[in-house]
C-alpha atoms as a PDB file:
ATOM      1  CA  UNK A   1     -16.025  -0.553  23.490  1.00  0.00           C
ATOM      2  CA  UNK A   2     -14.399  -1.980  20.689  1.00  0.00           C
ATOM      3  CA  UNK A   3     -11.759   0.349  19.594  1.00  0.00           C
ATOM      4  CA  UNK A   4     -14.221   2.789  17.891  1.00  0.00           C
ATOM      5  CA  UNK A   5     -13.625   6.252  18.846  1.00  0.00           C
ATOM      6  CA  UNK A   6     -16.704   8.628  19.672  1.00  0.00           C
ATOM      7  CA  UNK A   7     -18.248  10.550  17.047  1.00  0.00           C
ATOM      8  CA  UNK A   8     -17.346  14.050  18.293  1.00  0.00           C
ATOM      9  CA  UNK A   9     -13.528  12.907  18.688  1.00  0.00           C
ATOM     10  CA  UNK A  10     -12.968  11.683  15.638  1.00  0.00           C
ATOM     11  CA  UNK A  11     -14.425  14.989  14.071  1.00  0.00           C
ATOM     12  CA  UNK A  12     -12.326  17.015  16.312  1.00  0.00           C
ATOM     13  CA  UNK A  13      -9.160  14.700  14.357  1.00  0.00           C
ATOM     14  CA  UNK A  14     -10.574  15.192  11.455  1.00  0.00           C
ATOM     15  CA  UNK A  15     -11.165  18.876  11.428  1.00  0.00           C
ATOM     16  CA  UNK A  16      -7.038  19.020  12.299  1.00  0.00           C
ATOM     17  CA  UNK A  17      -6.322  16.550   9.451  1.00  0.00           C
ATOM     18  CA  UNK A  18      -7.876  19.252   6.988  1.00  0.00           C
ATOM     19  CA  UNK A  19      -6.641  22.378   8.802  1.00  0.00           C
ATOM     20  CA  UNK A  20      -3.123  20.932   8.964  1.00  0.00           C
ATOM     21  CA  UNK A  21      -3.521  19.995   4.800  1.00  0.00           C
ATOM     22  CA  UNK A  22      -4.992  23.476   4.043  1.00  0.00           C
ATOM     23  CA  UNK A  23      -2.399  25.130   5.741  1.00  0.00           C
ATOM     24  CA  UNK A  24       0.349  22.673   4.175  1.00  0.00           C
ATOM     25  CA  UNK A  25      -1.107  23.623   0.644  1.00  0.00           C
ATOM     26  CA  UNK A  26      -1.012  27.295   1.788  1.00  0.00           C
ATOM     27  CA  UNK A  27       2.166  27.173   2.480  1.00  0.00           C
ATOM     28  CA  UNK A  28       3.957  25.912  -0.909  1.00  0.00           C
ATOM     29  CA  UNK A  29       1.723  28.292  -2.691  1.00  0.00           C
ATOM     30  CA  UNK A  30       2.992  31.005  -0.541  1.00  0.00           C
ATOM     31  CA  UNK A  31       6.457  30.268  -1.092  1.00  0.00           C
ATOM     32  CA  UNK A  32       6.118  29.482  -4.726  1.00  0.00           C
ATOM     33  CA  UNK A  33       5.021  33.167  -4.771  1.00  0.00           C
ATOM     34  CA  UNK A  34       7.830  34.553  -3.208  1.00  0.00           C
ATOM     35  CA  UNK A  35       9.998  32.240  -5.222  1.00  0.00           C
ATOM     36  CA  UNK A  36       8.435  34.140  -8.334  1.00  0.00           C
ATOM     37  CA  UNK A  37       8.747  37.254  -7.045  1.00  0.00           C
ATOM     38  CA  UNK A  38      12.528  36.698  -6.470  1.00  0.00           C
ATOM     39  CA  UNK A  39      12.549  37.281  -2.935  1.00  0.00           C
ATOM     40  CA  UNK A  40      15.485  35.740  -0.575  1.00  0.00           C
ATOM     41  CA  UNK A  41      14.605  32.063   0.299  1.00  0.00           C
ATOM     42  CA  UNK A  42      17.100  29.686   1.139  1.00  0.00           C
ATOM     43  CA  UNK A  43      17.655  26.678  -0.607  1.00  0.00           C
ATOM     44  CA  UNK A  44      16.524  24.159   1.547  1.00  0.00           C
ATOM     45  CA  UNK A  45      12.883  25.805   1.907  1.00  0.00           C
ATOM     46  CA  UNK A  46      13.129  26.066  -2.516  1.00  0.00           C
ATOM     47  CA  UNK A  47      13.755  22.386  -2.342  1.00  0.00           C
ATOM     48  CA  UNK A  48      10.766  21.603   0.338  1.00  0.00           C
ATOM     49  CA  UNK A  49       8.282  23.763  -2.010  1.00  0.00           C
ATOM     50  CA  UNK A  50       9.282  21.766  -5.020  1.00  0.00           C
ATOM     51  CA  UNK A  51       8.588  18.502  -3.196  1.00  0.00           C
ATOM     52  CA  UNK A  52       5.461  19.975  -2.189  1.00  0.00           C
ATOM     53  CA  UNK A  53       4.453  21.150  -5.080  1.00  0.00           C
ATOM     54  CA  UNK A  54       5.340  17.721  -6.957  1.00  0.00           C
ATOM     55  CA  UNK A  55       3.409  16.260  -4.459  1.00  0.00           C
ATOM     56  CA  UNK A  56       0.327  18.361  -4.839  1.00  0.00           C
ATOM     57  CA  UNK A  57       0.132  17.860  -9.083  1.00  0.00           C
ATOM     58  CA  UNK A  58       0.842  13.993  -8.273  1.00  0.00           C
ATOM     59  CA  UNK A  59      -2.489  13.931  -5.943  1.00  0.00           C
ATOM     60  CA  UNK A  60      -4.337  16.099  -8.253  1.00  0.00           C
ATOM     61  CA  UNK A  61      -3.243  13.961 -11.394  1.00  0.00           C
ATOM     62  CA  UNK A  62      -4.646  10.814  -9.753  1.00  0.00           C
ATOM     63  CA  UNK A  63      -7.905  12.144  -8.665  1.00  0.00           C
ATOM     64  CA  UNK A  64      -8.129  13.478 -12.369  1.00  0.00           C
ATOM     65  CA  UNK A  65      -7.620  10.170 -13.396  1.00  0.00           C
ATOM     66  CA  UNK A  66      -9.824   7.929 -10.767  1.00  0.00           C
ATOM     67  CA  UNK A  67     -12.478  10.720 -12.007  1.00  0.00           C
ATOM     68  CA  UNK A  68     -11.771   9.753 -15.083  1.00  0.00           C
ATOM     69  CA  UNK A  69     -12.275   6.050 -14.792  1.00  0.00           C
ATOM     70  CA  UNK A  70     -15.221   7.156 -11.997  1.00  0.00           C
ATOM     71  CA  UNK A  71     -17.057   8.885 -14.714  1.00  0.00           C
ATOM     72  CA  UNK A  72     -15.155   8.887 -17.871  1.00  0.00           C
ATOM     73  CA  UNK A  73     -14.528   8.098 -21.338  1.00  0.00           C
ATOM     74  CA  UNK A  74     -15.807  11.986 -22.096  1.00  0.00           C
ATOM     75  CA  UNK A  75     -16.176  11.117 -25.604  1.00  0.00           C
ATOM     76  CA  UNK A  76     -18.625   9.106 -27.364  1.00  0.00           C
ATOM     77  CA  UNK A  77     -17.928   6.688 -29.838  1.00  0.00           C
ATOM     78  CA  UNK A  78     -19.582   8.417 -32.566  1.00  0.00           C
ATOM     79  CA  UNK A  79     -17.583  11.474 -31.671  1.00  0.00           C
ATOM     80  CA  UNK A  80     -14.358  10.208 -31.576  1.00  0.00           C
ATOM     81  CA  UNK A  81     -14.979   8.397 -35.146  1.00  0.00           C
ATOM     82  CA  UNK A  82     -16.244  12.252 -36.279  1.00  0.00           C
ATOM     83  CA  UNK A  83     -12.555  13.457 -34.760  1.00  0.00           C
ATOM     84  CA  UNK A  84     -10.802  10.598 -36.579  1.00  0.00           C
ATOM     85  CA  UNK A  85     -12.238  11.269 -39.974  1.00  0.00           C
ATOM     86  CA  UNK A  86     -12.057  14.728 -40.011  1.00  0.00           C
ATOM     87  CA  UNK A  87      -8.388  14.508 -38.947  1.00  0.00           C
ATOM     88  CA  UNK A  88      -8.092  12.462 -42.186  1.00  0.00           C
ATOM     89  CA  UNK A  89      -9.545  15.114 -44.049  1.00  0.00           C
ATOM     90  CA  UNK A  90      -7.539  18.156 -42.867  1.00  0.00           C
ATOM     91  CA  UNK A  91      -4.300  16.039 -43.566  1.00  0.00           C
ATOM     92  CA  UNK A  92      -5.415  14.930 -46.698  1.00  0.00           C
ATOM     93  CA  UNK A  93      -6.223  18.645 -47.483  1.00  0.00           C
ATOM     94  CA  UNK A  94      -2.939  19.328 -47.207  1.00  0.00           C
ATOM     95  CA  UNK A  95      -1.375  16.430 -49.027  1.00  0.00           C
ATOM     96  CA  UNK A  96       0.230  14.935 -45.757  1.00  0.00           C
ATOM     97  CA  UNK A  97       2.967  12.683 -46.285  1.00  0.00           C
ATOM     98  CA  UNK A  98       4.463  10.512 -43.250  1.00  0.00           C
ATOM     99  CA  UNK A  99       7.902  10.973 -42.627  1.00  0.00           C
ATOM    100  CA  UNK A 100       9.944   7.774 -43.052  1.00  0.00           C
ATOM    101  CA  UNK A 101      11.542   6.970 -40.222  1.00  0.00           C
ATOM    102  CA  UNK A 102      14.371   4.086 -40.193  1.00  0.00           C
END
């Protein structure tokens, strides 16, 4: 045996792996809750759930974005010139000037 670990193990690990994320996730919400709320938590755990919550939006930010490259751009190229052009309109409309910068 080569260093490959039987099926059954390996879902028993990975069944953990997932448990121990799900509660993880759980947990920040949880406290983010109470943190609303204004109940008594101590600093160190307000700190943690930040962290954790950074941590969470970082992870789902990048699998918004590797969806995004997966399956992405969402617009078509005759939309986005539509978008454009009617932009131009609506500022036109209005007489839109750009402000000078220096």
């Amino acid at each position: 045996n080569s260093g490959v670990m039987p099926a059954p193990v390996e879902n028993i690990i990975l069944r953990y792996v997932k448990s121990k994320a799900e509660w993880w996730t759980n947990v920040a919400y949880a406290n983010r809750e109470k943190i609303r709320r204004g109940q008594t938590v101590d600093k160190t755990a307000v700190k943690k759930n930040l962290g954790r919550l950074t941590r969470l939006w970082l992870k789902a930010e990048q699998e918004r974005q590797q969806s995004y490259l997966k399956d992405g751009p969402y617009v078509s190229p005759d939309e986005a010139i539509a978008m454009y052009k009617t932009m131009v309109h609506w500022l036109e409309a209005r007489r839109f000037a750009p402000i000078p910068f220096p």
